[in-house]
Protein backbone atom coordinates (compact mmCIF):
# COMPACT_ATOMS: atom_id res chain seq x y z
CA UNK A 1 1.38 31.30 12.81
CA UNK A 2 -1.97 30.02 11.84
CA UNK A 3 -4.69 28.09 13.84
CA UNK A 4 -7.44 26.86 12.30
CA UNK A 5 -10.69 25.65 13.32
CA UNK A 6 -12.35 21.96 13.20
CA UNK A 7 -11.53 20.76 9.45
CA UNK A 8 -12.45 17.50 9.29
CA UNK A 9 -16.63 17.42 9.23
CA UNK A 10 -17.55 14.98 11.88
CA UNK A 11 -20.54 12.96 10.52
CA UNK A 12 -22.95 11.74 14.11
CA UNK A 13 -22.87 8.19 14.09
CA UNK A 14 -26.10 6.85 12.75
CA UNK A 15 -25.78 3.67 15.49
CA UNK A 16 -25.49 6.18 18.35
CA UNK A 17 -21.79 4.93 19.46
CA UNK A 18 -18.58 6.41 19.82
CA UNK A 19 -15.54 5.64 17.84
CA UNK A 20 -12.10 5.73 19.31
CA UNK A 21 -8.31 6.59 18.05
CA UNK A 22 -5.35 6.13 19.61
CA UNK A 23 -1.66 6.74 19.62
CA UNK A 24 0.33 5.05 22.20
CA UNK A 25 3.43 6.21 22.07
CA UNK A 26 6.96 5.79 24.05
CA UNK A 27 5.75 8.88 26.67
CA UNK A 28 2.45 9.69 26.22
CA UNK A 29 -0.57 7.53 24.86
CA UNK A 30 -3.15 10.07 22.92
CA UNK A 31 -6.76 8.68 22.70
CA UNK A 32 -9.28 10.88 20.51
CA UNK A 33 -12.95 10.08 21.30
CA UNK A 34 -15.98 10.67 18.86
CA UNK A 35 -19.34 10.88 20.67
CA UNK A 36 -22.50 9.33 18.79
CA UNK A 37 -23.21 13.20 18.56
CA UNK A 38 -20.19 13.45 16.08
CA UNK A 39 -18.18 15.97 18.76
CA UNK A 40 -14.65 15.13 19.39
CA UNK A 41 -12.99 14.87 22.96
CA UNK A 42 -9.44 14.08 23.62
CA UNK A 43 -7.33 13.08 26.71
CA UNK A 44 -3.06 12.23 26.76
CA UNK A 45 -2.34 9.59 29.80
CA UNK A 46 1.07 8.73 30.55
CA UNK A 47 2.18 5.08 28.24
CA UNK A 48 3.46 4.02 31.42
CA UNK A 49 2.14 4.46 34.95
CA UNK A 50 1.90 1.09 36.77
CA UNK A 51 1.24 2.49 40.00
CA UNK A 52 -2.50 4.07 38.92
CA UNK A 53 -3.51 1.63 35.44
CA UNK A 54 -2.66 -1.34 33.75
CA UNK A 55 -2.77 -0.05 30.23
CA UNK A 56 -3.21 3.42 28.82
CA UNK A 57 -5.25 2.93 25.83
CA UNK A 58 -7.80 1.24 27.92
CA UNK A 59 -7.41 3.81 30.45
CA UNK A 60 -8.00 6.67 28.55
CA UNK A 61 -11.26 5.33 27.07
CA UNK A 62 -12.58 4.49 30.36
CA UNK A 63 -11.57 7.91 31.61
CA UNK A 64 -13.63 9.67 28.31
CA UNK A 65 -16.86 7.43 29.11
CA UNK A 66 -16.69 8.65 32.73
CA UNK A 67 -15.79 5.26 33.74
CA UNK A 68 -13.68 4.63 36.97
CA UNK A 69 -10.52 2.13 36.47
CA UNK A 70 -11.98 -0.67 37.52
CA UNK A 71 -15.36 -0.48 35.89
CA UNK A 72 -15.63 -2.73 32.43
CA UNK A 73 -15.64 -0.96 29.49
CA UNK A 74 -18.77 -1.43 27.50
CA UNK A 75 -18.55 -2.72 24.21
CA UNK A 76 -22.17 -2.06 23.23
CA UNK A 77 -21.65 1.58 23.22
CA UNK A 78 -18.17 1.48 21.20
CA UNK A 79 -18.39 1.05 17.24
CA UNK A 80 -14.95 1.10 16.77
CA UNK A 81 -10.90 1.86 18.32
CA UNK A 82 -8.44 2.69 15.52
CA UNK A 83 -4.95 2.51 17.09
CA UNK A 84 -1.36 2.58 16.58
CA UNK A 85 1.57 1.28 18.86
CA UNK A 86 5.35 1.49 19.44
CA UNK A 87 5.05 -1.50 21.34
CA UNK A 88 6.94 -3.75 18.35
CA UNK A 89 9.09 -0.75 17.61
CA UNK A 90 10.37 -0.51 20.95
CA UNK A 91 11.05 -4.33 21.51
CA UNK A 92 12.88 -3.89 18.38
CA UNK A 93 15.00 -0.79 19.32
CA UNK A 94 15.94 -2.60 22.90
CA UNK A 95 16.10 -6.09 21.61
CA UNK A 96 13.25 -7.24 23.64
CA UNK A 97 11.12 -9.59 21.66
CA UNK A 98 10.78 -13.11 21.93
CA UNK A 99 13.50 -15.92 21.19
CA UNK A 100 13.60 -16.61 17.59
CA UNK A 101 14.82 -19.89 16.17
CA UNK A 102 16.21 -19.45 11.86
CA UNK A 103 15.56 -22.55 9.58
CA UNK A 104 17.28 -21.61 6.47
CA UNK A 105 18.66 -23.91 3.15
CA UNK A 106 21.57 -26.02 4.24
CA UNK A 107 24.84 -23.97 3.80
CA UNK A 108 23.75 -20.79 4.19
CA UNK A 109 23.41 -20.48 7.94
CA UNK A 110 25.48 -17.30 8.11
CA UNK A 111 23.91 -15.82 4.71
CA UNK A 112 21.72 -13.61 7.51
CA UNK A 113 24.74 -12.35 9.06
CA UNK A 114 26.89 -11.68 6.30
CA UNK A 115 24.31 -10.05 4.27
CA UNK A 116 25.86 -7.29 1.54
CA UNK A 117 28.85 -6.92 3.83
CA UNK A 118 28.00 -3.04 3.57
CA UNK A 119 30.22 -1.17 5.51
CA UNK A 120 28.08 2.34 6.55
CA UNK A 121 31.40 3.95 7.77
CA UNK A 122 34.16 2.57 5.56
CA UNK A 123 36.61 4.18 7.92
CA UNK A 124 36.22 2.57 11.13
CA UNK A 125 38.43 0.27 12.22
CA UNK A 126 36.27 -1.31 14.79
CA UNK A 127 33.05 -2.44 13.12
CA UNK A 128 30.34 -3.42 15.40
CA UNK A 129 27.83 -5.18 13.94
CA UNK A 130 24.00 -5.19 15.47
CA UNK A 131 22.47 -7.79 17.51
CA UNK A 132 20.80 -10.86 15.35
CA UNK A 133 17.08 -11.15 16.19
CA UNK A 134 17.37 -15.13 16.39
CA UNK A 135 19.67 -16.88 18.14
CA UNK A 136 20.00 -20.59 17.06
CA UNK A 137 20.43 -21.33 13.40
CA UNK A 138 18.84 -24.77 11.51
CA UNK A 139 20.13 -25.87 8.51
CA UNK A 140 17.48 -27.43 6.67
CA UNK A 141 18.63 -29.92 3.71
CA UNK A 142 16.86 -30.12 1.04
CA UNK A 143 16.38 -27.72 -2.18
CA UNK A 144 14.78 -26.54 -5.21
CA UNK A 145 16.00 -24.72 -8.54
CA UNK A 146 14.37 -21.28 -9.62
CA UNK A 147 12.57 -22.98 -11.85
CA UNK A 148 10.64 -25.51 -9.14
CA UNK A 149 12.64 -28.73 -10.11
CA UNK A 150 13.73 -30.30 -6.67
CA UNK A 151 17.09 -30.81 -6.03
CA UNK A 152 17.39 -32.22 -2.88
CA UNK A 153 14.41 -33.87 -0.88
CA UNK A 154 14.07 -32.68 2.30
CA UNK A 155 15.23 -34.83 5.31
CA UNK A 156 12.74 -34.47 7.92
CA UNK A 157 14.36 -36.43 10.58
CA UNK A 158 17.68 -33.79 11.24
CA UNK A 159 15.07 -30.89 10.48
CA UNK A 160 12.68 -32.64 13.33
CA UNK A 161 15.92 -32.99 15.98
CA UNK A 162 16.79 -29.60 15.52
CA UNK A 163 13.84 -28.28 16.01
CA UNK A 164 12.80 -29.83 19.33
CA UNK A 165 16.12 -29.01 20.61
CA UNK A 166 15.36 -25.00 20.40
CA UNK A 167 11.93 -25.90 21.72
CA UNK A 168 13.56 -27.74 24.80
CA UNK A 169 15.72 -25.05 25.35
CA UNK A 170 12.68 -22.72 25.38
CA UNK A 171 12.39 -20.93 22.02
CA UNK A 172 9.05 -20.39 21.15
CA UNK A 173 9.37 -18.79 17.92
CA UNK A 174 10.50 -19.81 14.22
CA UNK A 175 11.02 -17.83 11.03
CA UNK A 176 11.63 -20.01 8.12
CA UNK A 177 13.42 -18.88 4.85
CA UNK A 178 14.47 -21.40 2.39
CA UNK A 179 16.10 -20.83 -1.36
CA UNK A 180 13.54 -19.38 -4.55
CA UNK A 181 10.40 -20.36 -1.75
CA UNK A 182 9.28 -17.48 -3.02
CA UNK A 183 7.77 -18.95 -6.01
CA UNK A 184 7.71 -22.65 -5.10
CA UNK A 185 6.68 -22.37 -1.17
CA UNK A 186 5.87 -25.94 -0.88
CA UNK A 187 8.66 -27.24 1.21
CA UNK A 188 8.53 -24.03 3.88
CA UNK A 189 4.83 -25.01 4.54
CA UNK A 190 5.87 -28.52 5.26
CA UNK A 191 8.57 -27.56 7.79
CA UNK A 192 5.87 -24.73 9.62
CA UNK A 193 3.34 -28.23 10.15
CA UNK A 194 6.28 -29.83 11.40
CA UNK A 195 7.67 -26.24 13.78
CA UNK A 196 3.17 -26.11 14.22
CA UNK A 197 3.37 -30.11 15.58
CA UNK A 198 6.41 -29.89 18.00
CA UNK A 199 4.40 -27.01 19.72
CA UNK A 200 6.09 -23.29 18.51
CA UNK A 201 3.21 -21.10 19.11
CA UNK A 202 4.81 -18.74 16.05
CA UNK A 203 5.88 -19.98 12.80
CA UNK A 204 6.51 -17.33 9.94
CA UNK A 205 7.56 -18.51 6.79
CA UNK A 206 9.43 -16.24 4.32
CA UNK A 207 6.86 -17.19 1.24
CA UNK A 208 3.85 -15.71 3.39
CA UNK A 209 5.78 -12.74 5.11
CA UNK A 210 7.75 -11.43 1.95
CA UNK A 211 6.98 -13.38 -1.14
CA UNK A 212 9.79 -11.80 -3.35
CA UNK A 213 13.02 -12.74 -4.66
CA UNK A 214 16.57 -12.01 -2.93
CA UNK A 215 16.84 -14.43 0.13
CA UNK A 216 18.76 -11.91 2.51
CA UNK A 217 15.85 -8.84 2.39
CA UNK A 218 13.45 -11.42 2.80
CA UNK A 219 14.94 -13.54 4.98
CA UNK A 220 15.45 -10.59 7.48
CA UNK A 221 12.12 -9.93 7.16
CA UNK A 222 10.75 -13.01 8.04
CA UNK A 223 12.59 -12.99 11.17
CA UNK A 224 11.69 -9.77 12.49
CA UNK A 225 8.15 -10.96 11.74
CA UNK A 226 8.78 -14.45 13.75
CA UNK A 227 10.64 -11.83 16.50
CA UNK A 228 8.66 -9.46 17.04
CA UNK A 229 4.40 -10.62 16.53
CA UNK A 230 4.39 -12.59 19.69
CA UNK A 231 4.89 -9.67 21.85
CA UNK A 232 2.75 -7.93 19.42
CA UNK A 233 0.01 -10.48 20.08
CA UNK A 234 0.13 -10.49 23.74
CA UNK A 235 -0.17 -6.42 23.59
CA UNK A 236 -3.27 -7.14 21.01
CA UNK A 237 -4.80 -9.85 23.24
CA UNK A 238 -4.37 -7.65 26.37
CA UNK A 239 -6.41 -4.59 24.67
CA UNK A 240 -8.77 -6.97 22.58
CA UNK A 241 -10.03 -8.42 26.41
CA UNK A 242 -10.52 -5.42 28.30
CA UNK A 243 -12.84 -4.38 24.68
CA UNK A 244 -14.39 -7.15 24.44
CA UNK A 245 -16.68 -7.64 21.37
CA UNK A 246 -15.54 -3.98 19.98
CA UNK A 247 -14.24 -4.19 16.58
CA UNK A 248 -10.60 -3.06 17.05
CA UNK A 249 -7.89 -2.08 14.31
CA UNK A 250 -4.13 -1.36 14.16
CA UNK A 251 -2.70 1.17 11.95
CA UNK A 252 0.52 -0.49 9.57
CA UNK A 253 3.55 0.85 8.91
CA UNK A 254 2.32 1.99 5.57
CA UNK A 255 -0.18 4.24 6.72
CA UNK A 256 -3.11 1.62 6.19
CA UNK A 257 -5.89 0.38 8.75
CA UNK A 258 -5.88 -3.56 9.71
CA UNK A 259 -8.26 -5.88 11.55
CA UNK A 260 -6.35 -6.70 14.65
CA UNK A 261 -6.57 -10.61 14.39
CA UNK A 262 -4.38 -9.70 11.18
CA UNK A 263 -1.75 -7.32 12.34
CA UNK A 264 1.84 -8.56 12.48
CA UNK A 265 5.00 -7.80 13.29
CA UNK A 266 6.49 -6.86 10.42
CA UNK A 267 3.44 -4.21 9.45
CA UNK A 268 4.09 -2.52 12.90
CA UNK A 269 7.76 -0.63 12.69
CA UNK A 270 5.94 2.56 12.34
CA UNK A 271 2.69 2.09 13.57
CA UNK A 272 2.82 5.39 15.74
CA UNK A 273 3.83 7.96 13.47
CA UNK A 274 2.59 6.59 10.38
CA UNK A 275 -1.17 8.06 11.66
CA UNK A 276 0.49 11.10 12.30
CA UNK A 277 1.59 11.48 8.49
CA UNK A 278 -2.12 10.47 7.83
CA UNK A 279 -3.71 13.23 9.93
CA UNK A 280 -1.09 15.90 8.66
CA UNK A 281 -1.57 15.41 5.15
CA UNK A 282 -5.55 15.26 5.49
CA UNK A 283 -5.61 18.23 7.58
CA UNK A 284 -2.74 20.15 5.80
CA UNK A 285 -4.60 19.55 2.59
CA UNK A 286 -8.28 21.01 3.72
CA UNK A 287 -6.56 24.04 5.70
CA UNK A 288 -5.34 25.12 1.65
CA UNK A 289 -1.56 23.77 2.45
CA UNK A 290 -1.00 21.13 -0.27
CA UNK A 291 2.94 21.08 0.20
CA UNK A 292 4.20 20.65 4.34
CA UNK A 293 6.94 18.94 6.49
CA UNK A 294 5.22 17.12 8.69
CA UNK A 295 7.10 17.80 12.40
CA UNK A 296 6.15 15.10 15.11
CA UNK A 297 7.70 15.90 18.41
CA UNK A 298 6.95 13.63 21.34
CA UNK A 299 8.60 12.60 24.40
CA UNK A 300 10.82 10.43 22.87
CA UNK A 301 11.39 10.94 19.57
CA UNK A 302 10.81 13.79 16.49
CA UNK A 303 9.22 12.10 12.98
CA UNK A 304 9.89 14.63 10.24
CA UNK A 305 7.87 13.93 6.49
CA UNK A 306 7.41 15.44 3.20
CA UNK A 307 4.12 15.75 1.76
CA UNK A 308 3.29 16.82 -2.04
CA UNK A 309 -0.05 15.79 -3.07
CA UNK A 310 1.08 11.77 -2.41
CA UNK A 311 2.29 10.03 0.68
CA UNK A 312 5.61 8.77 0.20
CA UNK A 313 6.74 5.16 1.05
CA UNK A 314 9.97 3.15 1.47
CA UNK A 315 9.52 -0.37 0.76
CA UNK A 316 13.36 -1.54 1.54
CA UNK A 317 14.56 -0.09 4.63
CA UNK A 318 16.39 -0.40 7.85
CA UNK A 319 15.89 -0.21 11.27
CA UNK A 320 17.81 -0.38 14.57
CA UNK A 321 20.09 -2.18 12.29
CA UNK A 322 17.99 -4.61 10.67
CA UNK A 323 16.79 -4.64 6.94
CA UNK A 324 13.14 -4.65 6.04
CA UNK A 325 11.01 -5.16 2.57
CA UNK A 326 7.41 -4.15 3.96
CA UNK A 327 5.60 -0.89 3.04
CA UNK A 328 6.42 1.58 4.48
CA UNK A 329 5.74 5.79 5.19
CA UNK A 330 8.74 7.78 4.57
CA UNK A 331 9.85 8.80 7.76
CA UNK A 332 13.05 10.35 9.42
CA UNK A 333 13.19 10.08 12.99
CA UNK A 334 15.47 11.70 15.21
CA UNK A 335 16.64 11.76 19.16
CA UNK A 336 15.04 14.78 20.60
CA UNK A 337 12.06 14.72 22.31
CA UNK A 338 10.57 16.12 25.11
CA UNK A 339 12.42 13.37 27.59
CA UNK A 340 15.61 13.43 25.36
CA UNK A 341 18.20 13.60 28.24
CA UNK A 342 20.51 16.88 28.96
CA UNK A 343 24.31 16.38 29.56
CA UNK A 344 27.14 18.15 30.06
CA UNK A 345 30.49 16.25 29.73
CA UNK A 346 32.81 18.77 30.94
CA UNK A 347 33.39 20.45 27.49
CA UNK A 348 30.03 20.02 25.59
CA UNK A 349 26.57 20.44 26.19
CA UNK A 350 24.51 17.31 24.88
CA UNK A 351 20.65 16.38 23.97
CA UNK A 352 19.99 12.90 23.88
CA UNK A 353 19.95 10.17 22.47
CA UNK A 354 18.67 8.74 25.68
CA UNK A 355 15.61 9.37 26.55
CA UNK A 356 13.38 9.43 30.17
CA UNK A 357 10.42 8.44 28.46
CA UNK A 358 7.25 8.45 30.64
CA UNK A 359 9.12 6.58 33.92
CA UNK A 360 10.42 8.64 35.52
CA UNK A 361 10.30 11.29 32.78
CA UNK A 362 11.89 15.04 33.20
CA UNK A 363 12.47 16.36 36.29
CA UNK A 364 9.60 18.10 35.91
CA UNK A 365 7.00 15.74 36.38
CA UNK A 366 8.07 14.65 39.80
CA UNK A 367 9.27 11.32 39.28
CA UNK A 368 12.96 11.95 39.55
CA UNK A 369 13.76 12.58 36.60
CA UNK A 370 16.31 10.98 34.17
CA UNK A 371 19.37 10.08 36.69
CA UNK A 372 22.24 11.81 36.98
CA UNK A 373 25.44 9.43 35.57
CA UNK A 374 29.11 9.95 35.54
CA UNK A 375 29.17 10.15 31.82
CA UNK A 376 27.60 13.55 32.39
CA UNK A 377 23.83 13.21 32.15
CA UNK A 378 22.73 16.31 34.44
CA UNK A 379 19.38 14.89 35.36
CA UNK A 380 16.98 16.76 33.11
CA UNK A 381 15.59 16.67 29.86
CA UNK A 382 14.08 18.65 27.21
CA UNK A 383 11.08 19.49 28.42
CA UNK A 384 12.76 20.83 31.53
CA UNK A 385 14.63 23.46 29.35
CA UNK A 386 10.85 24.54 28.43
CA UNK A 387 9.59 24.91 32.08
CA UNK A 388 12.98 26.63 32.70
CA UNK A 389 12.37 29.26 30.07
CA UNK A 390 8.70 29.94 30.81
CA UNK A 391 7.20 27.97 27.63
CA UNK A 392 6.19 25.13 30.05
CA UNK A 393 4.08 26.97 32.91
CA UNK A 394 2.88 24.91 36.25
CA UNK A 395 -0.30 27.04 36.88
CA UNK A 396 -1.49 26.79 32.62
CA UNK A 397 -0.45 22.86 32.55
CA UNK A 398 -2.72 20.01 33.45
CA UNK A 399 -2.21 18.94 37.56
CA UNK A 400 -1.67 15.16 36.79
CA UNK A 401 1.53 14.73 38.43
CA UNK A 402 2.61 13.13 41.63
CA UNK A 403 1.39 9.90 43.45
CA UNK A 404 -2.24 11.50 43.13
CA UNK A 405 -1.94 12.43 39.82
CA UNK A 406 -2.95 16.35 41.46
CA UNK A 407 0.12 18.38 41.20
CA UNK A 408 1.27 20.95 39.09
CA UNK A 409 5.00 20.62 37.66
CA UNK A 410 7.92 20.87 39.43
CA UNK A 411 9.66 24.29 38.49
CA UNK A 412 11.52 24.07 41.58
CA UNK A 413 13.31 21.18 41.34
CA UNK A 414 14.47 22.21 37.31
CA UNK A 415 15.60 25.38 38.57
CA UNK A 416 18.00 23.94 41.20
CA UNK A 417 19.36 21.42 38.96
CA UNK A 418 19.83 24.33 36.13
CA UNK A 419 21.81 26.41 38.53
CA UNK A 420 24.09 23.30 39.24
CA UNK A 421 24.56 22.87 35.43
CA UNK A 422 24.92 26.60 35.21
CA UNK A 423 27.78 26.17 37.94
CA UNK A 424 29.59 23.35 36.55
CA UNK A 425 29.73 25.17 32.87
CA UNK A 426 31.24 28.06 34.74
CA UNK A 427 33.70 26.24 36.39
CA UNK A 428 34.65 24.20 33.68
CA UNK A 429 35.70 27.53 31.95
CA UNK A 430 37.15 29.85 34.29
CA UNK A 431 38.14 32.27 31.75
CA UNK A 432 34.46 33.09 30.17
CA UNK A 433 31.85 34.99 31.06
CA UNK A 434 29.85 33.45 34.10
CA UNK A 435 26.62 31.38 32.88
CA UNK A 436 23.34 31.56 34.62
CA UNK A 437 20.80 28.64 34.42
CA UNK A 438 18.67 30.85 31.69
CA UNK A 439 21.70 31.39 29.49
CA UNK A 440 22.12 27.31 30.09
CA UNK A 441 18.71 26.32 29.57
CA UNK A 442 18.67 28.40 26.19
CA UNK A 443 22.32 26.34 25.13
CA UNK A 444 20.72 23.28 24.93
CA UNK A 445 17.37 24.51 23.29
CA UNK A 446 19.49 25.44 20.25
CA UNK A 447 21.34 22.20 20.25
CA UNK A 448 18.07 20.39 20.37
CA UNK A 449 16.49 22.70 17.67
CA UNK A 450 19.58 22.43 15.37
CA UNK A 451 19.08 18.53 15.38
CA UNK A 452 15.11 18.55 14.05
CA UNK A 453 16.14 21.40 11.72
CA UNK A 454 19.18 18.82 10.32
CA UNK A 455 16.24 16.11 10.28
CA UNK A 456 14.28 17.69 7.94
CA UNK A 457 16.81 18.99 5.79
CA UNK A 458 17.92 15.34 5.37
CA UNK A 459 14.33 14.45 3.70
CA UNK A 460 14.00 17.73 1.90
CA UNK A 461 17.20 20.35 1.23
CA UNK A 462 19.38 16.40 0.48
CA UNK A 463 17.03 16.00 -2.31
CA UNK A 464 17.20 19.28 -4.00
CA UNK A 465 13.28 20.34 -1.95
CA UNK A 466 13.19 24.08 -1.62
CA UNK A 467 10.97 24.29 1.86
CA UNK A 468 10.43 27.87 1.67
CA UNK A 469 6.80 27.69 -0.01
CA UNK A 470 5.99 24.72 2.28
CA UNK A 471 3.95 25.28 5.58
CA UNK A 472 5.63 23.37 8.36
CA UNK A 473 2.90 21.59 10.10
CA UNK A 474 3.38 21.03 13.47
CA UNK A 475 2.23 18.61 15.84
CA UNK A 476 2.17 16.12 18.54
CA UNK A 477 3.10 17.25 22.65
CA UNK A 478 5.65 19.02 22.14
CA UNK A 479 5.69 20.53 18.84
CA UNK A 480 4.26 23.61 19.65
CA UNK A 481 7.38 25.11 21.81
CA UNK A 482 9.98 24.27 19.22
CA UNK A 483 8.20 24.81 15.71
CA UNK A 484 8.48 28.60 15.06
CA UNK A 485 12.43 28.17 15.91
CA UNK A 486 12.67 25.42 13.75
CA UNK A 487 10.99 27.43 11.07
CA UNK A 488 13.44 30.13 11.25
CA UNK A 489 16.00 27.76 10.91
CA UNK A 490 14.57 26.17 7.98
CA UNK A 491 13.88 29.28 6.71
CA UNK A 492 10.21 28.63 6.24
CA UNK A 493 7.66 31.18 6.71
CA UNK A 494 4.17 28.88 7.42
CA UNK A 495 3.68 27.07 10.43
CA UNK A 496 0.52 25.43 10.52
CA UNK A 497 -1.15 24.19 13.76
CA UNK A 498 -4.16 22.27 13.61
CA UNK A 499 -6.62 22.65 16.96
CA UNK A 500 -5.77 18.92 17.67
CA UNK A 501 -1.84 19.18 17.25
CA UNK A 502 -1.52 17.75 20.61
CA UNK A 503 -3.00 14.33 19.44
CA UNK A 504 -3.11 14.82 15.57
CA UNK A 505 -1.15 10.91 15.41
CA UNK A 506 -4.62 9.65 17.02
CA UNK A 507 -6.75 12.24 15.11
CA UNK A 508 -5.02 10.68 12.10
CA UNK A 509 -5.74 6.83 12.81
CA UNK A 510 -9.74 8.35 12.24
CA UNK A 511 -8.78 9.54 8.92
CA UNK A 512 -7.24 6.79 7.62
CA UNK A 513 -8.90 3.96 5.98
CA UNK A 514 -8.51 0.15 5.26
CA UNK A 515 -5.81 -0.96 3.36
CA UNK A 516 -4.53 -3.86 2.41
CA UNK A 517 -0.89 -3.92 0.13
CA UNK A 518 -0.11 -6.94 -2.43
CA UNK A 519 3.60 -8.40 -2.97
């Protein structure tokens, strides 16, 4: 196990400001500050704690400038803040963004829906298919050839009713994909003045968001882009106020920096981990470890990656059930984190896929905890098994829990609810050997364990990758209990920790530059 020191030279700002980074995530929001002397400092806030701040990224600034909650921030003394956000993801994932409205070609209202008719399990009998992210459909008449020779004029007047019937019944958003607009876009920029005239504050048209050919891949794309920006904006707008004139940049899904006033929906999937790839290749490369598996564990979620010299990138892909044709960092991401939920169904234990997030959290943090349900969720999660074992310890952890954000964690409470687990497994098997809450607690660390190992092995051993001569870098809050098991089961003998782990997805969103990709 190998720590290093600093590796990334930290030039002094020449304009005597600070720079910021920042990873909010689903639990915990890392901010990385860089003093005008060129000296880092770091804080983790919870994403989500109403009751003490409105937003965490702001809040963790504030509370690195010595600033009280309710002072301004002051935008004279910040050069820059570099972040990335699950904000979109999440909407996505839950189904939360805004109401979407689809104009598409006349006559292919359900092409969206029936897509490739891929079946992913050919097997079942009873195929549920995900939730659409619009829900009215307008058929649009009017059409052109591949080669740009119009067809069909487009009648305004139908286009024009339909429209301002979604707007009375309160959609506010549009995504507009119409037949070989890819190459002759023309007629999609006429119908966004007419969606921009009626009064739909977002219009995305499929020749801006992904000008290439196959309408379904970009036509899904466009949508998510209509879906999900607004609520991407807001989130934007919210930061970009409390900053004022500070220059402020998102990180895309591809692993690229962009001017806020640009970012979009679509570029925002993987905003999070993708500056977590960034910071483990950069660092990985300057500690002498050209070849790693990049292991993000956080509170909700673990990102595993393969590095070789290049960054990898996906540029069709799916997620939560929708396809998407945007840049993209190769990323696997699986259920276990350190709020993944515990349960215990009377035959199995279970980890995840729910997740406590940051409210209420584990048990731990004295906010509950993830509630206990009928379908056997036992009220704890993964980072509970850590306190339980001794990996987690009150008296060595930060004292930022409780209504004061002053107490220590709960080890208490875990233990009682471990011994009630313990209890349950024993009486569910009468015939075995009695199981304490340690013998418990250990159960579902391998069952969490055994799912990041399968994770990785799905982006590496799957495609013939012998990780034996990689170093497995570890990072983000909760990498550090879990990697040197996961090694073993990997069979890999490096595990590289950098001295920012904790927040390397923020330390990475400093590293990465400007980019801009061309379709």
């Amino acid at each position: 196990l190998k720590a290093t020191d600093s590796l990334h030279t930290m030039s002094s700002s020449a304009s005597g400001q600070w720079e910021f980074w920042i990873d909010r995530g689903g639990t915990f929001t890392d901010v990385v500050g860089r003093r005008p002397d060129g000296s880092v400092v770091t804080t983790k806030v919870l994403s989500e704690n109403p009751e003490s701040y409105k937003d965490a990224a702001v809040f963790g600034i504030k509370s690195l400038l010595g600033l009280k909650n309710a002072d301004a921030v002051p935008s004279d003394k910040i050069k820059a803040v570099k972040m990335g956000t699950t904000v979109a993801t999440n909407a996505l994932l839950e189904r939360k963004g805004d109401r979407t409205a689809l104009v598409i070609t006349a006559g292919l209202g359900d092409a969206l829906r029936i897509a490739y008719q891929a079946r992913p399990d050919i097997f079942a009998r009873h195929i549920v298919l995900p939730e659409l992210v619009y829900e009215k459909v307008i058929e649009a008449s009017g059409r052109v050839d591949v080669h740009g020779l119009e067809l069909e004029a487009l009648d305004e007047s139908p286009l024009r009713a339909g429209l301002g019937e979604a707007y009375a019944a309160g959609i506010r958003g549009v995504a507009v994909v119409l037949m070989h607009a890819y190459r002759f876009p023309a007629m999609e920029r006429r119908i966004k003045d007419m969606a921009t005239e009626i009064g739909f504050t977002q219009v995305s048209i499929s020749s801006e968001a992904s000008p290439l050919m196959k309408l379904v891949s970009r036509g899904d794309t466009t949508t998510v882009d209509a879906y999900l920006s607004p609520i991407l904006r807001r989130y934007v707008n919210q930061v970009a106020s409390e900053l004022g004139d500070t220059r402020l940049m998102f990180m895309q899904s591809s692993g690229g920096l962009k001017d806020a006033e640009l970012f979009q929906g679509k570029d925002s999937i993987l905003s999070g981990p993708a500056g977590g790839i960034v910071g483990a290749a950069r660092t990985s490369e300057l500690a002498g470890f050209p070849k790693m598996v990049g292991f993000d564990m956080g509170g909700t979620s673990t990102d595993v990656s393969h590095y070789q010299g290049e960054y990898e990138r996906a540029f069709e892909t799916e997620v939560a059930g929708v396809r998407m044709r945007a840049p993209m960092m190769n990323i696997h991401t699986v259920a276990a984190g350190g709020g993944s939920v515990l349960s215990f169904d009377g035959q199995r234990l279970k980890v995840g896929p729910e997740s406590a997030g940051a409210n209420p959290g584990p048990a731990c943090y004295r906010r509950g905890g993830p509630p206990v349900t009928a379908s056997g969720a036992v009220g704890l999660a993964v980072s509970d098994i850590n306190c339980m074992l001794g990996k987690l310890r009150p008296e060595f952890f930060p004292p930022v829990f409780g209504p004061n954000m002053d107490q220590p964690l709960d080890f208490e409470v875990v233990k009682q609810r471990f011994e009630k687990v313990a209890l349950d497994v024993s009486k569910a098997f009468p015939d075995a050997k009695p199981k304490d809450a340690y013998e418990v607690a250990s159960g579902f660390l391998a069952i969490a364990v055994d799912h990041m190992a399968i994770a990785i092995k799905e982006i590496t051993t799957r495609r013939g990758i012998d990780v034996s001569s990689y170093a497995l870098c570890s990072f983000g809050g909760a990498g550090g209990q879990h990697c040197c098991l996961v090694a073993d089961a990997l069979g890999m003998e490096t595990v590289f920790l950098h001295p920012h782990a904790g927040v390397l997805s923020a330390y990475g969103m400093g590293l990465a530059e400007v980019r801009t990709f061309e379709e």
